[in-house]
Protein backbone atom coordinates (compact mmCIF):
# COMPACT_ATOMS: atom_id res chain seq x y z
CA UNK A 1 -52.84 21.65 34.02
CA UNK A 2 -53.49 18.39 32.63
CA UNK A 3 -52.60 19.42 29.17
CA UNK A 4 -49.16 21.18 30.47
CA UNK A 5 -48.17 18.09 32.19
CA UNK A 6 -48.14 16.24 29.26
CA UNK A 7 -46.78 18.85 26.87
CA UNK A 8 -43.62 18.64 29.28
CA UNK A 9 -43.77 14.93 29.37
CA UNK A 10 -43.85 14.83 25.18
CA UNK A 11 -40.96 17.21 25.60
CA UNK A 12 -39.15 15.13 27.76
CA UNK A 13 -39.67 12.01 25.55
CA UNK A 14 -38.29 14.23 22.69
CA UNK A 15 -35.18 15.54 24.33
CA UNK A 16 -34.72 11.84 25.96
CA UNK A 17 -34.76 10.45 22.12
CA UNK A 18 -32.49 13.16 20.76
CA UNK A 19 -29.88 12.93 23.60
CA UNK A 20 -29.78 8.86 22.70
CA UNK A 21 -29.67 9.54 19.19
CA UNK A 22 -26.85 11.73 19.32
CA UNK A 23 -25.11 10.07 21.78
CA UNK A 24 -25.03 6.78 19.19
CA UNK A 25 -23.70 9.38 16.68
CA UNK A 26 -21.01 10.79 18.39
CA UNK A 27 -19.92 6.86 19.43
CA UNK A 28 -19.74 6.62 15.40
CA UNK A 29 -17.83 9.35 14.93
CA UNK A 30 -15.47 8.54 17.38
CA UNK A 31 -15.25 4.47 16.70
CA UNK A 32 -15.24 4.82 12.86
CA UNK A 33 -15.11 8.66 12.02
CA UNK A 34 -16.46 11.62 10.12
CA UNK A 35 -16.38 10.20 6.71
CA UNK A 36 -17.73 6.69 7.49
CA UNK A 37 -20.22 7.93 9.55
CA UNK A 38 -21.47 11.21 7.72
CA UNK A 39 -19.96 11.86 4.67
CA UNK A 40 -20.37 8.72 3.00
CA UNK A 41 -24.01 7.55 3.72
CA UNK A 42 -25.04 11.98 2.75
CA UNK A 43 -22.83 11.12 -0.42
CA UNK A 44 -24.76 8.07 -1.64
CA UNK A 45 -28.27 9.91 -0.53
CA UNK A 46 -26.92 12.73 -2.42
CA UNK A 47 -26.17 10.08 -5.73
CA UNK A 48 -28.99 8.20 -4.95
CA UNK A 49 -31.03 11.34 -5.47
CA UNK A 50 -29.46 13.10 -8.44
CA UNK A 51 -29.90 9.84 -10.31
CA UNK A 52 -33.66 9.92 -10.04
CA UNK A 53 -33.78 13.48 -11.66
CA UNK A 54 -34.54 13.97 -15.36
CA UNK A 55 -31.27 15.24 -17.21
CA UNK A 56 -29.36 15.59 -14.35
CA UNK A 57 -29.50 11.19 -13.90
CA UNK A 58 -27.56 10.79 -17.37
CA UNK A 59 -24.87 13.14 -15.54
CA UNK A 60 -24.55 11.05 -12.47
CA UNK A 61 -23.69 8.08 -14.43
CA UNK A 62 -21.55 9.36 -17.19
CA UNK A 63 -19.34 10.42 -14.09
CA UNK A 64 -19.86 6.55 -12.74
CA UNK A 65 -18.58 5.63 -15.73
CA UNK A 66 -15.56 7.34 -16.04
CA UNK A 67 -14.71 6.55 -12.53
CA UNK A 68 -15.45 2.47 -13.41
CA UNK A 69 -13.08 3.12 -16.64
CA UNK A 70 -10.27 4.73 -14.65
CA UNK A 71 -10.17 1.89 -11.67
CA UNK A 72 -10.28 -0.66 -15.26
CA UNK A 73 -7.22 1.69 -16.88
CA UNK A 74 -5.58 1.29 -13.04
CA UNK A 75 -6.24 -2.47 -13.17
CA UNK A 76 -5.62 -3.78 -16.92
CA UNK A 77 -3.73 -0.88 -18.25
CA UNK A 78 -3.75 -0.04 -22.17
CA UNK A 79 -4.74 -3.73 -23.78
CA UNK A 80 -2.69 -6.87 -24.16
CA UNK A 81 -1.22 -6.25 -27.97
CA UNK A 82 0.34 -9.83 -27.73
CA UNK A 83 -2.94 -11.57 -26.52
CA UNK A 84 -4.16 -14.50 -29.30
CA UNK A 85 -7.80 -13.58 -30.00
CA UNK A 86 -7.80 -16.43 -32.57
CA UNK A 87 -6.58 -19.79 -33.35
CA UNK A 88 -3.85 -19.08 -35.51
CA UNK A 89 -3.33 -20.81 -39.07
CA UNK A 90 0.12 -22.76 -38.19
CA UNK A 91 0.10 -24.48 -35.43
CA UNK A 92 2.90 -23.84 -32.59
CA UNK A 93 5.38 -26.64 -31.19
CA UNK A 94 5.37 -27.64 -27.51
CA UNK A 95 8.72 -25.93 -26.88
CA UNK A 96 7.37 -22.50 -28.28
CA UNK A 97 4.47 -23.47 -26.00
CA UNK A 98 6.31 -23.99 -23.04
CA UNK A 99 8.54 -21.05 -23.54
CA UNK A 100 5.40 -18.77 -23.37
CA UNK A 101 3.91 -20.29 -20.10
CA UNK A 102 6.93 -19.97 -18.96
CA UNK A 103 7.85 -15.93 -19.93
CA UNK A 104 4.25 -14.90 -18.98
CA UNK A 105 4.56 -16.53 -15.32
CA UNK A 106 7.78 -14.92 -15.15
CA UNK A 107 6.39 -11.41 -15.45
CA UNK A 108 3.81 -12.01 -13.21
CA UNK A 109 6.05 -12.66 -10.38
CA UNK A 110 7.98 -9.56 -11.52
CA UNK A 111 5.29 -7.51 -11.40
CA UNK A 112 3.71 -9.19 -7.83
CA UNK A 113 7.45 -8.82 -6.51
CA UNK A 114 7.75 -4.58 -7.07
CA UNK A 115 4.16 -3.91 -6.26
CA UNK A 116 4.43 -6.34 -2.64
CA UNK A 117 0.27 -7.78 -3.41
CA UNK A 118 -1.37 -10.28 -1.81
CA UNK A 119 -3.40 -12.68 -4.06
CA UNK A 120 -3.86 -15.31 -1.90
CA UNK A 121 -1.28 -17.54 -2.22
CA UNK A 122 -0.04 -18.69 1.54
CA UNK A 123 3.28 -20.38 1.14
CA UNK A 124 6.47 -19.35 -0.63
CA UNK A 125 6.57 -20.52 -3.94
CA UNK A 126 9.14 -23.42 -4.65
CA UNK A 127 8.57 -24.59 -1.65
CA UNK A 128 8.46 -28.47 0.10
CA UNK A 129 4.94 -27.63 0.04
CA UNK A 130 5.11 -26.55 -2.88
CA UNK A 131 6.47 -29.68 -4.46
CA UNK A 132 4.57 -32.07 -3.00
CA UNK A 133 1.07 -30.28 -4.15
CA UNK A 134 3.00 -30.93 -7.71
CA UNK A 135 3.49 -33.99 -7.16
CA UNK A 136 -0.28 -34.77 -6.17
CA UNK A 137 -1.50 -32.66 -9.71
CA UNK A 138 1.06 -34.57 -11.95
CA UNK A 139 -0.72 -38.11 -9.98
CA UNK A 140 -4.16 -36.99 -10.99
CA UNK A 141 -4.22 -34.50 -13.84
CA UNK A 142 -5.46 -37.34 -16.34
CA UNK A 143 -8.79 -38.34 -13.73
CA UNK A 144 -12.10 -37.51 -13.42
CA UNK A 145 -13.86 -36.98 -10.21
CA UNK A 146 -17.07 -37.27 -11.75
CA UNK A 147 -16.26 -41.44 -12.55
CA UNK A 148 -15.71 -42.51 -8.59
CA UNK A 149 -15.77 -46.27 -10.18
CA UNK A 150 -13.27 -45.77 -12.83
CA UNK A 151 -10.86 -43.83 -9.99
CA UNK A 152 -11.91 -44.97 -6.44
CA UNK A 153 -8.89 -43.41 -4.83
CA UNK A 154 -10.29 -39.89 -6.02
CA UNK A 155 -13.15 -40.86 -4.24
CA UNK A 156 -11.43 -42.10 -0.87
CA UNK A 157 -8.99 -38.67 -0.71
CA UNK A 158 -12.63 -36.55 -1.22
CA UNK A 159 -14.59 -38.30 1.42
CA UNK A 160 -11.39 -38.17 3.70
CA UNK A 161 -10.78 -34.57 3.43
CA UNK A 162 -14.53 -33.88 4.09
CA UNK A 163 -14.25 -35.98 6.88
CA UNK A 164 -11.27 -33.91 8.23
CA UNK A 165 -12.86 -30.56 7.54
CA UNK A 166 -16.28 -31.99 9.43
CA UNK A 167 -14.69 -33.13 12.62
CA UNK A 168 -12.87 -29.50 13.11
CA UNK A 169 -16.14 -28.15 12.75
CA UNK A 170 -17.91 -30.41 14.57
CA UNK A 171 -20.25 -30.66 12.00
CA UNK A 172 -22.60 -33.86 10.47
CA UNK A 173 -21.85 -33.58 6.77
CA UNK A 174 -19.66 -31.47 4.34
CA UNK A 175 -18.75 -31.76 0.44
CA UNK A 176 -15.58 -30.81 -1.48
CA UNK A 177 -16.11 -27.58 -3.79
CA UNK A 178 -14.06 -25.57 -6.62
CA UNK A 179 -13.19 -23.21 -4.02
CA UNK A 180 -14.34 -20.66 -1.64
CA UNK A 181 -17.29 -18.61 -4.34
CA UNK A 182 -18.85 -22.08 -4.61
CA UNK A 183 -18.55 -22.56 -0.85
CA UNK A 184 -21.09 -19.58 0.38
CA UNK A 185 -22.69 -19.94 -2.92
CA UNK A 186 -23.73 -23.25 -1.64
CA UNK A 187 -24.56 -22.33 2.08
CA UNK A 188 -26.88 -19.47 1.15
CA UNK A 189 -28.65 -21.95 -0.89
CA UNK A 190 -28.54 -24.54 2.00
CA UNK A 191 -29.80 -22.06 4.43
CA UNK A 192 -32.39 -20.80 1.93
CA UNK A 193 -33.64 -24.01 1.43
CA UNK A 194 -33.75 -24.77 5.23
CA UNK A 195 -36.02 -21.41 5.75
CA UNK A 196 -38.58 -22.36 3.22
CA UNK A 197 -39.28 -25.74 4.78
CA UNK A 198 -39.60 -23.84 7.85
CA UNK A 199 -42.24 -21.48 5.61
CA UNK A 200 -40.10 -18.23 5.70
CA UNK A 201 -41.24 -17.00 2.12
CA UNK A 202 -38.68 -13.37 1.86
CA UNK A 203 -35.74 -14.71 3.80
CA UNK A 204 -32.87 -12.23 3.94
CA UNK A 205 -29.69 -12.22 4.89
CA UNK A 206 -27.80 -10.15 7.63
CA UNK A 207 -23.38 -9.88 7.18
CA UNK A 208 -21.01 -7.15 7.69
CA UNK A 209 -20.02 -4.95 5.37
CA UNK A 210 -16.51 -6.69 5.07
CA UNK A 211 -18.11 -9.83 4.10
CA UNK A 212 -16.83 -11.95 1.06
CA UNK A 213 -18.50 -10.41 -2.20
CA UNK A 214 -19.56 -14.36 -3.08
CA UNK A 215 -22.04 -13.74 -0.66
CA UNK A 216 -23.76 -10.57 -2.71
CA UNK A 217 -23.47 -12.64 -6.01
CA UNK A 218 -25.22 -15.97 -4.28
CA UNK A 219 -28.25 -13.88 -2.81
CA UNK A 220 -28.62 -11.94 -6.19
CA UNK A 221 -28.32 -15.67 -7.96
CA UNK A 222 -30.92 -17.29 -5.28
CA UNK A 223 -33.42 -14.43 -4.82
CA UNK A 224 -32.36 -13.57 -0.87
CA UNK A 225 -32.49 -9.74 0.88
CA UNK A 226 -29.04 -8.57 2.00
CA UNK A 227 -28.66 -6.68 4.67
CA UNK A 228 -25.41 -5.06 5.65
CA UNK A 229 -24.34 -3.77 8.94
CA UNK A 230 -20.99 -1.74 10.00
CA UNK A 231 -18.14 -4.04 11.45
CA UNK A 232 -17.49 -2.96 15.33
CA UNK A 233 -13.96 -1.54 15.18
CA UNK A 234 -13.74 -2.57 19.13
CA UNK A 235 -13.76 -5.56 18.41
């Protein structure tokens, strides 16, 4: 009787486990559906896999490659047959110069105005805004922030846009960077330098998968675990 009871209880245990299991499956399904939730993770198993068998590997990632080559052909098309690969023997004036800096930026915006992108630019171009961040470049294109004594002001505009960005955070110190790579880049390494004076030897870690791909290239660079969870589309 003893051994019955239990048997049922094990059974229980198991059916209690499978309900909850399936229960978080179907919420998948219905929050992010059937390919994000199935399709995909039995696809890279599947890859994963096939690229650990002997002949069949070398398949897997000729296919990779032609897929890589195809987003590159999508991306860069057929070669630049203008581009100058090497200084050239006469030398060019600064009108001929000009007129090419000026004829390559114009088919840029050509080609950004029929395919509608976004490449992070957040005002419209010719803008006030626009004109005064001119202005500031033409001001300080000949300095050096790395000589604070030779240009203090340099200095003074740093420290008082670090100031800014530290009292909307609320925060007790900040530095200026290149731009937003070099930004995570240095907060992993902040953070990884924080756990190892706290003794945490294999720190890792945890972002969405939507997170900025800096933040893949800084753990790679500074020897951190990523793990990645699934955003919450409720949210």
């Amino acid at each position: 009787a003893g051994y019955h009871r239990a048997l049922r209880l094990v059974r229980v245990a198991e059916h209690s486990v499978l309900a909850v299991v399936l229960l978080i499956l179907l919420r998948r399904l219905r929050e992010q559906g059937f390919v994000r939730t199935l399709l995909k993770p039995m696809l890279s198993y599947i890859i994963a896999g096939s690229r650990r068998v002997p002949g069949l590997g070398r398949a897997v990632e000729g296919e990779l490659a032609k897929e890589v080559e195809t987003i590159e052909q999508n991306m860069l098309g057929d070669g630049d047959p203008d581009a100058v690969c090497c200084l050239p023997e006469l030398s060019s004036s600064a009108h001929d110069v000009k007129q090419r800096i000026v004829a390559l930026r114009a088919a840029d915006e050509a080609s950004a105005a029929q395919k509608h992108v976004w490449a992070g630019i957040y005002h419209s171009s010719g803008s006030e805004l626009s004109q005064l961040q001119l202005a500031a470049i033409e001001a300080y294109h000949e300095s050096n922030a790395l000589y604070p004594g030779i240009f203090p002001s340099l200095r003074k505009l740093e420290a008082e846009v670090t100031a800014m960005a530290v009292s909307l955070l609320h925060g007790s110190c900040g530095l200026l960077t290149s731009g937003g790579t070099e930004s995570i880049f240095l907060a992993v390494l902040a953070y990884r330098e924080e756990a190892s004076q706290r003794g945490i030897v294999d720190p890792e870690v945890i972002c969405c998968r939507t997170a900025h791909p800096a933040l893949d290239k800084a753990c790679h660079y500074l020897g951190l675990r990523v793990v990645k969870l699934d955003q919450d589309c409720q949210q």
